[in-house]
PDB file of N, CA and C in Angstrom:
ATOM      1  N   UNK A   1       8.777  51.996  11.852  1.00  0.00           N
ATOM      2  CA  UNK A   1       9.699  51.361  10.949  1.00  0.00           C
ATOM      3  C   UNK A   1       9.170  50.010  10.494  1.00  0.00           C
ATOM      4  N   UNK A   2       8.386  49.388  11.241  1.00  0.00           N
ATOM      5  CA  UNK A   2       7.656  47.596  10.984  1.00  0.00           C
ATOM      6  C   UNK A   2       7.009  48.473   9.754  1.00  0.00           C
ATOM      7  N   UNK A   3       6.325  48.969  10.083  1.00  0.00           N
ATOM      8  CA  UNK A   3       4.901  48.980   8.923  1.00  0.00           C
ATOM      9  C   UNK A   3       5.768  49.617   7.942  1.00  0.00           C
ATOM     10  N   UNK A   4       6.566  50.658   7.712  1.00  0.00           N
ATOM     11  CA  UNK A   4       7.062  50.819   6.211  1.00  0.00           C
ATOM     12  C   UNK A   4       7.846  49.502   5.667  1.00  0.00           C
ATOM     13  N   UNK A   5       8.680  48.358   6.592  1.00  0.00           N
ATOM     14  CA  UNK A   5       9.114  47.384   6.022  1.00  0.00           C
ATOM     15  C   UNK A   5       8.037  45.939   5.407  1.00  0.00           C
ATOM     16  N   UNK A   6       6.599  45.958   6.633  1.00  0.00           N
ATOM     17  CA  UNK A   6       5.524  45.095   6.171  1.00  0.00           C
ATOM     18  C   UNK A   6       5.140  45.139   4.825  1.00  0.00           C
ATOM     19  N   UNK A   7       4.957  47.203   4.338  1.00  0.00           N
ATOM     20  CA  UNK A   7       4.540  47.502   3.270  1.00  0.00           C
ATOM     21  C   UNK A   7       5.029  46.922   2.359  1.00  0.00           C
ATOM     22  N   UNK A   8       6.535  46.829   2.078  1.00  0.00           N
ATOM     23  CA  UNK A   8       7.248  46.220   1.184  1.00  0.00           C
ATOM     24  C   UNK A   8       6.963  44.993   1.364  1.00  0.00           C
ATOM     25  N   UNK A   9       6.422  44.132   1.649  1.00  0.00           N
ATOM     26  CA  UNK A   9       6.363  42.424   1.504  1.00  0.00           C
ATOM     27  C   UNK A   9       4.913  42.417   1.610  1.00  0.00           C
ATOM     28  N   UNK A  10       4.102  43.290   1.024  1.00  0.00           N
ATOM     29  CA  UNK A  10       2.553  42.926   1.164  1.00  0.00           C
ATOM     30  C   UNK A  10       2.033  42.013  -0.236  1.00  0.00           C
ATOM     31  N   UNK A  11       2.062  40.567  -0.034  1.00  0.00           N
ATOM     32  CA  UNK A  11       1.891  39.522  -1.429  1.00  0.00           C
ATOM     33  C   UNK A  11       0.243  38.721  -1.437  1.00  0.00           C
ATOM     34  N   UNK A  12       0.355  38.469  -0.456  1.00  0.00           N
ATOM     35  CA  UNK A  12      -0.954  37.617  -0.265  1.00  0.00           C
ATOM     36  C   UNK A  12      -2.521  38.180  -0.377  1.00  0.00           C
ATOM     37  N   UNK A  13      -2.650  39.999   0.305  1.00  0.00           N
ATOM     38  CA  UNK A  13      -4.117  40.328  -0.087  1.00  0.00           C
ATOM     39  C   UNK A  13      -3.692  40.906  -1.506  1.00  0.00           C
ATOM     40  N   UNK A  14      -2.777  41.445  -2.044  1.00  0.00           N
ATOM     41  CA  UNK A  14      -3.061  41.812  -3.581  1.00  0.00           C
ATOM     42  C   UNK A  14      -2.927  40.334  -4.561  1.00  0.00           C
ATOM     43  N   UNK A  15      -2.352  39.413  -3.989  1.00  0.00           N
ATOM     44  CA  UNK A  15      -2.253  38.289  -5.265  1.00  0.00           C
ATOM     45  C   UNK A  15      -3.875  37.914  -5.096  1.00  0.00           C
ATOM     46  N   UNK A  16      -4.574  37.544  -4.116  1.00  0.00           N
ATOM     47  CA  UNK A  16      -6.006  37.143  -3.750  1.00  0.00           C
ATOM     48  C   UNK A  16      -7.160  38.131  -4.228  1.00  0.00           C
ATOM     49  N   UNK A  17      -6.565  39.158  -4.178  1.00  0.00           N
ATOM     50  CA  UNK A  17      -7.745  40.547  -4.876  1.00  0.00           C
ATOM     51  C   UNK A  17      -7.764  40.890  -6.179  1.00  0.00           C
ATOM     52  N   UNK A  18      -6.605  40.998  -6.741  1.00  0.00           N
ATOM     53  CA  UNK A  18      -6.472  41.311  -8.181  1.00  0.00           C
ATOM     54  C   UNK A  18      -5.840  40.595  -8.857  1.00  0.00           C
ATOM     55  N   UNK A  19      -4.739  39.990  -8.505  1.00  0.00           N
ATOM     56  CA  UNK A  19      -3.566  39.167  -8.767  1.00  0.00           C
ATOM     57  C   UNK A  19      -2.463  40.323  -9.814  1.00  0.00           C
ATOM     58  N   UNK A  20      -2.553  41.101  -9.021  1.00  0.00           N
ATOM     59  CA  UNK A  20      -1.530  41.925  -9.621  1.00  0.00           C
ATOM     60  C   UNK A  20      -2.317  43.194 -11.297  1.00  0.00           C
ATOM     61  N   UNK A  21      -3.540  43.093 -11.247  1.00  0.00           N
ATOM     62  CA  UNK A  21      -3.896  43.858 -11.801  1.00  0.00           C
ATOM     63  C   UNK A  21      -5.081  44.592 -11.940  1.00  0.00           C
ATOM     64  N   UNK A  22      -5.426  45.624 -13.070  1.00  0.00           N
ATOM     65  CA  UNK A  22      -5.540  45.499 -14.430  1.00  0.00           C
ATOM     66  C   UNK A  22      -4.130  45.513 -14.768  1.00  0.00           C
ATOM     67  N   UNK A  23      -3.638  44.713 -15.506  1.00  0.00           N
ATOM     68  CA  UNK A  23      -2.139  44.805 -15.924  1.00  0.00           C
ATOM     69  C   UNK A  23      -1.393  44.521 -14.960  1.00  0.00           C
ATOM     70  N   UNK A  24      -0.508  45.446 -15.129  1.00  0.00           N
ATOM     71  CA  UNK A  24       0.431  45.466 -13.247  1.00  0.00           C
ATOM     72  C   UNK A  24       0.502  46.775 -12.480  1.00  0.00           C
ATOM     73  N   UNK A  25      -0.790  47.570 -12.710  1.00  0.00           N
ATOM     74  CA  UNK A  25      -0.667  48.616 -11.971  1.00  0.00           C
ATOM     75  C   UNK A  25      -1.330  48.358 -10.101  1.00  0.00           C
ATOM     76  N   UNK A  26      -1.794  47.104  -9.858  1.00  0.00           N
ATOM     77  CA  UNK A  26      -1.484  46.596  -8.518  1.00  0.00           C
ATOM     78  C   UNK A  26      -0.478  45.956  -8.008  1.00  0.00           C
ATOM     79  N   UNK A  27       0.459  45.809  -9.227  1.00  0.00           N
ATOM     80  CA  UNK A  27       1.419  44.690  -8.338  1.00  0.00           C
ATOM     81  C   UNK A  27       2.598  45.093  -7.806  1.00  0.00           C
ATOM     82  N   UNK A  28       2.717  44.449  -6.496  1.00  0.00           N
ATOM     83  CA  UNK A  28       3.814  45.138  -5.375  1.00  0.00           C
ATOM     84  C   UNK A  28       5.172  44.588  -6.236  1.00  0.00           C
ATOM     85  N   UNK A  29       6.554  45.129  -5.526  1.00  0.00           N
ATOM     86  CA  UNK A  29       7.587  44.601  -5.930  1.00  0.00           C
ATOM     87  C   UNK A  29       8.021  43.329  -5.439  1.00  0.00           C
ATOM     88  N   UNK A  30       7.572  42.853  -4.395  1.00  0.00           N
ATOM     89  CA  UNK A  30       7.894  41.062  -4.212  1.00  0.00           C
ATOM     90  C   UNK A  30       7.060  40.472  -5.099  1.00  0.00           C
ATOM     91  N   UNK A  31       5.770  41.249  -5.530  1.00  0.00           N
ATOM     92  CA  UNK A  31       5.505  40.118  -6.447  1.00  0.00           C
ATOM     93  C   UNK A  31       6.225  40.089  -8.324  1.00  0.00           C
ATOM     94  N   UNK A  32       6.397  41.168  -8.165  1.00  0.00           N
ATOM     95  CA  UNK A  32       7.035  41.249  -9.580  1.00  0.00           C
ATOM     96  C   UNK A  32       8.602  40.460  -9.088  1.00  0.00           C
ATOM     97  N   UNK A  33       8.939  40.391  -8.051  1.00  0.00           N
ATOM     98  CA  UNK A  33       9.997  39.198  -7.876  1.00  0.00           C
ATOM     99  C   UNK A  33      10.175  37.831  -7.765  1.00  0.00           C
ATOM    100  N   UNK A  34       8.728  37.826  -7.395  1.00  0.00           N
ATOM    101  CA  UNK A  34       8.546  36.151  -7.519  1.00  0.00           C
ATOM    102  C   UNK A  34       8.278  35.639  -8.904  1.00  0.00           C
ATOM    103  N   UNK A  35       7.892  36.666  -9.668  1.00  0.00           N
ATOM    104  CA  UNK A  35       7.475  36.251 -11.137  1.00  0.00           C
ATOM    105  C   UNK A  35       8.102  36.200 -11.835  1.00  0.00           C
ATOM    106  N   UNK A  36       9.550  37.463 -11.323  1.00  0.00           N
ATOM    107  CA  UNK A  36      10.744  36.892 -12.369  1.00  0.00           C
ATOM    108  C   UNK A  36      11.508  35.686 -11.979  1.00  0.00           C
ATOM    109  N   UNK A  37      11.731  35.522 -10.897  1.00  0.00           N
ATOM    110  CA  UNK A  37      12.503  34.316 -10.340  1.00  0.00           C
ATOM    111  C   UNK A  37      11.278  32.906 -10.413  1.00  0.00           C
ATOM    112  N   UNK A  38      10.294  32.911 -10.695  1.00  0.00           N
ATOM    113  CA  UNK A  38       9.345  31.336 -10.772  1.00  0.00           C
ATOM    114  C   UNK A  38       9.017  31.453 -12.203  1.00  0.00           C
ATOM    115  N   UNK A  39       8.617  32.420 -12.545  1.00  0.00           N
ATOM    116  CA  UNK A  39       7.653  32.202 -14.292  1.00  0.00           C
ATOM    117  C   UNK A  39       8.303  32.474 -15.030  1.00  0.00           C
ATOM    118  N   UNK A  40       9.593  33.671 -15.388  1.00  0.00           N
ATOM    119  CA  UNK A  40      10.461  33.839 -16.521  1.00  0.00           C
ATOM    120  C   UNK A  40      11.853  32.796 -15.811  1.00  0.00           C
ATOM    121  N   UNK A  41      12.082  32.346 -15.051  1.00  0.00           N
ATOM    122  CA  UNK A  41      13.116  31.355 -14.323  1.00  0.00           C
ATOM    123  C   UNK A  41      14.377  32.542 -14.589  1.00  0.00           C
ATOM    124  N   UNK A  42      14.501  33.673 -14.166  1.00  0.00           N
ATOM    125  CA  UNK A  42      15.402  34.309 -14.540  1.00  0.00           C
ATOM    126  C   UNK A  42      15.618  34.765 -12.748  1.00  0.00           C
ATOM    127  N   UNK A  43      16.480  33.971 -12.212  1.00  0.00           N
ATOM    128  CA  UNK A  43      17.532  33.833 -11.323  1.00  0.00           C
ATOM    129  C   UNK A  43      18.589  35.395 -10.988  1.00  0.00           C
ATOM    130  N   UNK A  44      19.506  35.627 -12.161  1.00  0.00           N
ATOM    131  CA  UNK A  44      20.351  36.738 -11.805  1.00  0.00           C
ATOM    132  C   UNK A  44      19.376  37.981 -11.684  1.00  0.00           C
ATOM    133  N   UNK A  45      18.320  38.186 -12.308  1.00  0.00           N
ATOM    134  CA  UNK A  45      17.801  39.700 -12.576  1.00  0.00           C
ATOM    135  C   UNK A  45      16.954  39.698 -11.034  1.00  0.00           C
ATOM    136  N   UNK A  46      16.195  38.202 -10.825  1.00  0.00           N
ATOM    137  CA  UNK A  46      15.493  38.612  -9.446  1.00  0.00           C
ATOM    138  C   UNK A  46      16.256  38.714  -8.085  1.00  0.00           C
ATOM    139  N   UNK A  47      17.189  38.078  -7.902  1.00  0.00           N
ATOM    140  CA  UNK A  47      18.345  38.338  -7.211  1.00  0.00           C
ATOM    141  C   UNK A  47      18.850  39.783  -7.212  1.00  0.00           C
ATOM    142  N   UNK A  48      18.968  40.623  -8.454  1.00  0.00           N
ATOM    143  CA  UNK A  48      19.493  41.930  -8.092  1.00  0.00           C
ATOM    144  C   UNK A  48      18.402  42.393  -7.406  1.00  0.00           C
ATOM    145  N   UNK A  49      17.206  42.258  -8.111  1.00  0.00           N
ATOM    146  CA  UNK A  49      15.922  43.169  -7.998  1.00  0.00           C
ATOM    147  C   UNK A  49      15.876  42.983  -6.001  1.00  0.00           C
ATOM    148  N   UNK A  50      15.746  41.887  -5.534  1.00  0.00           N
ATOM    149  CA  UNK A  50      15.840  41.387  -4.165  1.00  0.00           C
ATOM    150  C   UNK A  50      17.085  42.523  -3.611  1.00  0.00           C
ATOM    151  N   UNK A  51      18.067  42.591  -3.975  1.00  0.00           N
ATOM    152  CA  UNK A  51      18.929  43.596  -2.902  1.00  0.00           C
ATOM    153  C   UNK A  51      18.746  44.458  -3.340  1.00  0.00           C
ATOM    154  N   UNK A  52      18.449  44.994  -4.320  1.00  0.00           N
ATOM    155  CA  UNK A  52      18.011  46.595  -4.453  1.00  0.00           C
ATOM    156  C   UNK A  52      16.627  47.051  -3.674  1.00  0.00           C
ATOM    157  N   UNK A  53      15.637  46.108  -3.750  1.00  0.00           N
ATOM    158  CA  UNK A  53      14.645  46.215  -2.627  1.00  0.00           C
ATOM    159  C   UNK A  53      14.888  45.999  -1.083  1.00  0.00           C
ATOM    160  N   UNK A  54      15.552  45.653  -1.101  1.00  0.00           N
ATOM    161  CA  UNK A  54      16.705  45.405   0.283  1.00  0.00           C
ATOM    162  C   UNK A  54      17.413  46.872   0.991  1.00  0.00           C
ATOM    163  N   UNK A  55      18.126  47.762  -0.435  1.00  0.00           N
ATOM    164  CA  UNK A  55      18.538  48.588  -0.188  1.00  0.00           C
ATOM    165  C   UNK A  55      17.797  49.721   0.137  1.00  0.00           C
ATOM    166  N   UNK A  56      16.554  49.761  -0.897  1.00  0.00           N
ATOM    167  CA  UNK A  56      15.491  50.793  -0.690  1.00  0.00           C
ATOM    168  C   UNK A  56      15.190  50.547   0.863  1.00  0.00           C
ATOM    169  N   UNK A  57      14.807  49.447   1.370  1.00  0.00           N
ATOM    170  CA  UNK A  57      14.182  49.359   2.431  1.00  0.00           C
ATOM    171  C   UNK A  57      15.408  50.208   3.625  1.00  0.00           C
ATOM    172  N   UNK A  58      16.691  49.448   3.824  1.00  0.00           N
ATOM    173  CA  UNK A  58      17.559  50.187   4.659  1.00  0.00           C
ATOM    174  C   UNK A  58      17.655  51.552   4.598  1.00  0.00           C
ATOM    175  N   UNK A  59      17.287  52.099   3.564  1.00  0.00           N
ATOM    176  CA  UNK A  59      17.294  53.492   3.060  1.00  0.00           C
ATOM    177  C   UNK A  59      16.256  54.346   3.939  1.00  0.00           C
ATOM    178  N   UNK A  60      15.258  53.690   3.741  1.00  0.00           N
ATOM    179  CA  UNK A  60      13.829  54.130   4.178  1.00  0.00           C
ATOM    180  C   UNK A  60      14.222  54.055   5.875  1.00  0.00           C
ATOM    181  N   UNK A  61      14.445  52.802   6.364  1.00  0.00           N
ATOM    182  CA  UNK A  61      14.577  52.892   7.620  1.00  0.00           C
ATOM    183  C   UNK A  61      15.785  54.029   8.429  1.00  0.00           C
ATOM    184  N   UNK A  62      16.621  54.078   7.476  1.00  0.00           N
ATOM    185  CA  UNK A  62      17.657  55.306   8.279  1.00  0.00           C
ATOM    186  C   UNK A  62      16.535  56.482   8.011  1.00  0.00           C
ATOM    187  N   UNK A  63      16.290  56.607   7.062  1.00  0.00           N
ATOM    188  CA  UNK A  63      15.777  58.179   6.847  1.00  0.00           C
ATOM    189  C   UNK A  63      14.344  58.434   7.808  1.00  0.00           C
ATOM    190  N   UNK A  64      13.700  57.405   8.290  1.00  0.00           N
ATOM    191  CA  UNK A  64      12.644  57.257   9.321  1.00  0.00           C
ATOM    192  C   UNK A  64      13.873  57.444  10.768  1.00  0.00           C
ATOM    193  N   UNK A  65      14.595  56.475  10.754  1.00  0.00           N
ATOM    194  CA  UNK A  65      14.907  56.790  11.948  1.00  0.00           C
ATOM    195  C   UNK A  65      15.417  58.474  12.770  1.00  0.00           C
ATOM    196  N   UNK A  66      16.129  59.105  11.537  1.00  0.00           N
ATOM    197  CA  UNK A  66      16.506  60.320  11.332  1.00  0.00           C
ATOM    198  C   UNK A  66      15.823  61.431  11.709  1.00  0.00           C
ATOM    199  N   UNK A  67      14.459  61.144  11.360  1.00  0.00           N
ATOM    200  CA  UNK A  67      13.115  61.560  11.798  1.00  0.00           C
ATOM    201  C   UNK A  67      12.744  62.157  12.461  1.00  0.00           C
ATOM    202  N   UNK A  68      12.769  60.925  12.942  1.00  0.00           N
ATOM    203  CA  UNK A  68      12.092  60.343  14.453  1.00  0.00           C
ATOM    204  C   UNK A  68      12.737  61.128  15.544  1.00  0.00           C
ATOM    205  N   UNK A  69      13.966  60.715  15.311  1.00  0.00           N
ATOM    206  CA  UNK A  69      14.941  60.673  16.255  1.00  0.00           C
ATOM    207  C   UNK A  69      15.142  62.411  16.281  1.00  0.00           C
ATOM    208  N   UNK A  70      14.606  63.337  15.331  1.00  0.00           N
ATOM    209  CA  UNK A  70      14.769  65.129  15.504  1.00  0.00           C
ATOM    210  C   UNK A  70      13.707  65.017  16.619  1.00  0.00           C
ATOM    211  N   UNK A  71      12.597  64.542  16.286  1.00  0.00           N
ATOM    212  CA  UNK A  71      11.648  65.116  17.335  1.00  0.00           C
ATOM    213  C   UNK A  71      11.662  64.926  18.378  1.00  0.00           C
ATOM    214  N   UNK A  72      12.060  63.705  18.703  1.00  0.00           N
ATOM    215  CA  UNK A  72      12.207  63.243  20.101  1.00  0.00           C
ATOM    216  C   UNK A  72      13.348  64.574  20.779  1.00  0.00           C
ATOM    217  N   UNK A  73      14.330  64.383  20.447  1.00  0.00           N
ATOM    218  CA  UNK A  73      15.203  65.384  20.908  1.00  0.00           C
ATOM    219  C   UNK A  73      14.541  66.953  21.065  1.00  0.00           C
ATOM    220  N   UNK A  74      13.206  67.616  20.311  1.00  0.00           N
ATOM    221  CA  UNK A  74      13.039  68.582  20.277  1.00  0.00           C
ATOM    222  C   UNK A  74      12.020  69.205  22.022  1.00  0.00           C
ATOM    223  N   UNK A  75      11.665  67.292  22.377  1.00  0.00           N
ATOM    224  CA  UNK A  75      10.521  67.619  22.813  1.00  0.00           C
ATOM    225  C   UNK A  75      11.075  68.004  24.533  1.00  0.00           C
TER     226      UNK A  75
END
């Protein structure tokens, strides 16, 4: 469950390697959040974008845990 939530906040080796491109076909979704909330100064849209990535993530983690949690029981 760490590493699918790390995945989602990986900013620092893609801003240092490509900086988010050719275009934006490298760029993660925190960074397309920091860019709306610092460079377009648009506050309400990165704020949604933040709990909807929020939500994906809780999403991901039940459906991992769900998983997980068949096999263990199978074994």
């Amino acid at each position: 469950m760490t590493t699918i939530i790390a995945s989602f906040n990986v900013y620092g080796q893609t801003r240092l390697m490509t900086q988010g491109g050719p275009g934006e076909t490298t760029k993660p979704m925190i960074m397309m959040i920091t860019s709306t909330i610092m460079d377009r100064n648009d506050l309400g849209v990165g704020s949604a974008m933040t709990i909807l990535m929020g939500i994906v993530i809780v999403l991901c983690s039940i459906g991992q845990y769900y998983l997980t949690k068949e096999k263990e029981e199978l074994r």
